[in-house]
Structures are given as C-alpha cells and as structure tokens.
Protein backbone atom coordinates (compact mmCIF):
# COMPACT_ATOMS: atom_id res chain seq x y z
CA UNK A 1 -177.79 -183.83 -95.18
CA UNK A 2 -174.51 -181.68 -95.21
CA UNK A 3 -174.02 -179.45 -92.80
CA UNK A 4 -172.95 -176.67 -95.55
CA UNK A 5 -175.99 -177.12 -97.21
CA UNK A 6 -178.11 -176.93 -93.94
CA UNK A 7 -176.17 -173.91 -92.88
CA UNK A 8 -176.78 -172.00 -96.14
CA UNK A 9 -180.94 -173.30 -95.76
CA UNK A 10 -181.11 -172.17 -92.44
CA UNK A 11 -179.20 -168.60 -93.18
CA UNK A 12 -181.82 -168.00 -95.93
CA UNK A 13 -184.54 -168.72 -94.29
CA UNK A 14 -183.54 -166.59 -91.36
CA UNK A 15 -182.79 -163.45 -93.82
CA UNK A 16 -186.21 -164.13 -95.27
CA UNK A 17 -187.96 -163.93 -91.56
CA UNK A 18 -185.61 -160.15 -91.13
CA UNK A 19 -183.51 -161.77 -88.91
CA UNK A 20 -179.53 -160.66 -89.07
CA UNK A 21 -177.34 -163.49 -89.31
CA UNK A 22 -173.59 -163.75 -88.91
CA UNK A 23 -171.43 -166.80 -89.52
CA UNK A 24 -168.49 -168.18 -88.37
CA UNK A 25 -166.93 -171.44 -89.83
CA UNK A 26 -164.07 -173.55 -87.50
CA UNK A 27 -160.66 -173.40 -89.02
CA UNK A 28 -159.85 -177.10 -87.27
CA UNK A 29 -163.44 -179.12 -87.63
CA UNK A 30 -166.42 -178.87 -89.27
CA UNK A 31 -168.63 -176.99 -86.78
CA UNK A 32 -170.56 -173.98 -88.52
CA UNK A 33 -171.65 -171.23 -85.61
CA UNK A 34 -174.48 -168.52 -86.24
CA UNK A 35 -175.36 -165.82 -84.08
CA UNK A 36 -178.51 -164.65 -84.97
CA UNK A 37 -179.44 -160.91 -84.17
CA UNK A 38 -176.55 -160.30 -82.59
CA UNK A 39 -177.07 -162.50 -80.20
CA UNK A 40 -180.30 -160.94 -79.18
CA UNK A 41 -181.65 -164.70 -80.59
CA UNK A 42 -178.44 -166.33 -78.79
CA UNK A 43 -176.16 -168.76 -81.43
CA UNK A 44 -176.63 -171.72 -83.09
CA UNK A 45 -173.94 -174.42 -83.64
CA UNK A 46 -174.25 -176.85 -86.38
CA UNK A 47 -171.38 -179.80 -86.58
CA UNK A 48 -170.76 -183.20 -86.76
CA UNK A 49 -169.41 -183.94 -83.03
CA UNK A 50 -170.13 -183.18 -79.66
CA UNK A 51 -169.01 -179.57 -78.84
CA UNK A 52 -166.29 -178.28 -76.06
CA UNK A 53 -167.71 -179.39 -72.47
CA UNK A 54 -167.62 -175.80 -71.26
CA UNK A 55 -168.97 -174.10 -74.35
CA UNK A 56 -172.59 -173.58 -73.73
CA UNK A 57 -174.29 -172.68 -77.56
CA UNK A 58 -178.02 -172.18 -76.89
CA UNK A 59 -179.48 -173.82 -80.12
CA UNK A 60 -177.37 -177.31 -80.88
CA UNK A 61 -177.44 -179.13 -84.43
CA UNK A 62 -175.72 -182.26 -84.64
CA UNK A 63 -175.29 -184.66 -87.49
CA UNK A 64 -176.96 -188.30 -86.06
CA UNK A 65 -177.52 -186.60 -82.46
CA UNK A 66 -179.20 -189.13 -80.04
CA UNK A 67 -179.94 -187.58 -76.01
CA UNK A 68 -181.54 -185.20 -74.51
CA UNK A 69 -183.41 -182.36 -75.92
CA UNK A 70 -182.88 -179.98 -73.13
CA UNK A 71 -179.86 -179.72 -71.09
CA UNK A 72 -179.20 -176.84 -68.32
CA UNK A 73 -176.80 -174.05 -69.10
CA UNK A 74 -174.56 -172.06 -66.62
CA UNK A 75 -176.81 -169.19 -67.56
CA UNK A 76 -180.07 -169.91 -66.51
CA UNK A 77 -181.29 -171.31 -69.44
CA UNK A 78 -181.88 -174.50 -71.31
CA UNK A 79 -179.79 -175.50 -74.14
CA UNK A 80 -181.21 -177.21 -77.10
CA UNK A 81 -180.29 -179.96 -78.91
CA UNK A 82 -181.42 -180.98 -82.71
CA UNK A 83 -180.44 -183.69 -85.41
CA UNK A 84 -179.49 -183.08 -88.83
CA UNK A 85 -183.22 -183.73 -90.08
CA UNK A 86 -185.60 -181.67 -91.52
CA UNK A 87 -188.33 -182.45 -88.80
CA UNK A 88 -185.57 -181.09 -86.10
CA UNK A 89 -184.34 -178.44 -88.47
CA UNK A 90 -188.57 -177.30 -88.99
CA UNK A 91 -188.52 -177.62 -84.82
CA UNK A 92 -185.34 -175.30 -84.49
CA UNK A 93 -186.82 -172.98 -86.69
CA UNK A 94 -190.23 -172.59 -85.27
CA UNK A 95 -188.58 -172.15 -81.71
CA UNK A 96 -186.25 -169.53 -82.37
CA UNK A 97 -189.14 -167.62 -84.27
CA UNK A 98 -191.39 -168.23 -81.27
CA UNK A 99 -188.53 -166.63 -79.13
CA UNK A 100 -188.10 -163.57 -81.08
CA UNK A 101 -191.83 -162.66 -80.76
CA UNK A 102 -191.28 -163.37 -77.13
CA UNK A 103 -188.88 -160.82 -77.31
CA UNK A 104 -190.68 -158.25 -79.12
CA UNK A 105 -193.14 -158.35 -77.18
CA UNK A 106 -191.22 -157.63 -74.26
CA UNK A 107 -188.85 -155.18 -75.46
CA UNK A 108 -190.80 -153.66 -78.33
CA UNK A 109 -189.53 -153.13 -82.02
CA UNK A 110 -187.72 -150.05 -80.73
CA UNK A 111 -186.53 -151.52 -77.83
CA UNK A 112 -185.31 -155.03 -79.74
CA UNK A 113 -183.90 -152.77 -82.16
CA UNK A 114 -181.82 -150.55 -79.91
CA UNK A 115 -180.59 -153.81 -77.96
CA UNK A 116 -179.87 -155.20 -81.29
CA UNK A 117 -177.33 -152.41 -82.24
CA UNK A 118 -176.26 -152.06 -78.80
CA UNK A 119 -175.14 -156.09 -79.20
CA UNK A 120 -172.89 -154.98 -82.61
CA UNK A 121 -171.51 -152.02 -81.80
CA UNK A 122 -170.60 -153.17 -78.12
CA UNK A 123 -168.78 -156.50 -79.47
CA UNK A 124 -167.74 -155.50 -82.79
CA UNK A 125 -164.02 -156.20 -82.84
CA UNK A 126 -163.97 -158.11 -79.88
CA UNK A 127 -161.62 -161.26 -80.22
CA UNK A 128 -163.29 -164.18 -81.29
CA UNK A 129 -166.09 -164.90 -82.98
CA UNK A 130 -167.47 -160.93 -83.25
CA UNK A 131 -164.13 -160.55 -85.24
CA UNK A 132 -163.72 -163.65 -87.03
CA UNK A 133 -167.42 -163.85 -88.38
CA UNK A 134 -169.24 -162.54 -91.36
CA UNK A 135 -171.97 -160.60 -90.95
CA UNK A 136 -174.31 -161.42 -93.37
CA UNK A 137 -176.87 -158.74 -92.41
C-alpha cells in the first residue's frame, strides 16, 4: 500500500469518527505525521524508515515494519508500532478510538473540548510542526 493513499484513508476515516486532524508531510523523506485532536489523541507517523532515535511519535506506521509492538517512551508511555497492512491499520484505528473514549470519559465532552482548544490556541504558530501543518479540521 502507499503511504499517500493510507494517509488520505486514515484522515477520512478519522474526520468521519469527529476527530480533528492536521497533517504535516517531510520536505526531505517520505514520512507523513498526523496529530490528531490537537494532540489531545497524541501523533501518528506514517513512513517508510525507521524514525529519528530521539523522536518519540506515540502511534508508529511503517511500510514492512518487523519488532516490537510496544516500546517505552521518555514520557511515561508506550509507543506503538504498526505495518503498512490493513489488519495493523484496522488495529491502529480501533486503539486510538478506544483512547479517545478513555479520554472522554475522564475529562468529559466539555472538558476534552476545552483541552482540545486549549492544545490549538496554545501551539498555534509555534515553530515546527503547529506551523508547518494543515489543519484539516
């Protein structure tokens, strides 16, 4: 599958779930990065290489990936790591979804809303990806 195609799959389906999606494509390889709610539903990185050793993307798609599923992040939490298949892609899916009702049910649709904006307006502009990216709503 290409990773363009995947991408634009994955960014539908999100949109179709309400989820806000912004998108940020590498100027030197062919990594694809999407923040999902602002980040509220952390980023996932789709490409066709192992990433930068002290990058630490939460959600990991990688064309022909073989290794571990989990790996621990400097943040407390465990990275995840997917192939470029649909079975992985249907995985990915269902585990971000399962996090966001985690989180509403923790913070409340007010409460995931307000963090939400607080996420966009507190980054917006910042140098990177918040200002390089397209938010695709």
């Amino acid at each position: 599958m290409k990773l363009k195609k995947v991408t634009q799959t994955l960014i539908s389906f999100f949109q179709s779930k309400g989820i806000k999606v912004m998108r940020y494509d590498a100027y030197s390889t062919n990594s694809i990065y999407l923040k999902l709610d602002y980040g509220l539903l952390y980023s996932i990185r789709l490409s066709d290489h192992k990433g930068k050793q002290h990058l630490n993307y939460r959600f990991n798609v990688i064309r022909n990936y073989q290794g571990p599923r989990y790996m621990a992040s400097k943040y407390g939490w465990k990275r995840e790591f997917y192939d470029l298949n649909p079975d992985d892609l249907n995985d990915l899916c269902i585990r971000i979804l399962q996090l966001r009702k985690q989180q509403l049910l923790e913070l409340g649709l007010y409460g995931y809303q307000n963090a939400m904006e607080y996420r966009k307006h507190k980054n917006a502009g910042s140098k990177g990806f918040w200002k390089q990216a397209k938010d695709l709503g």
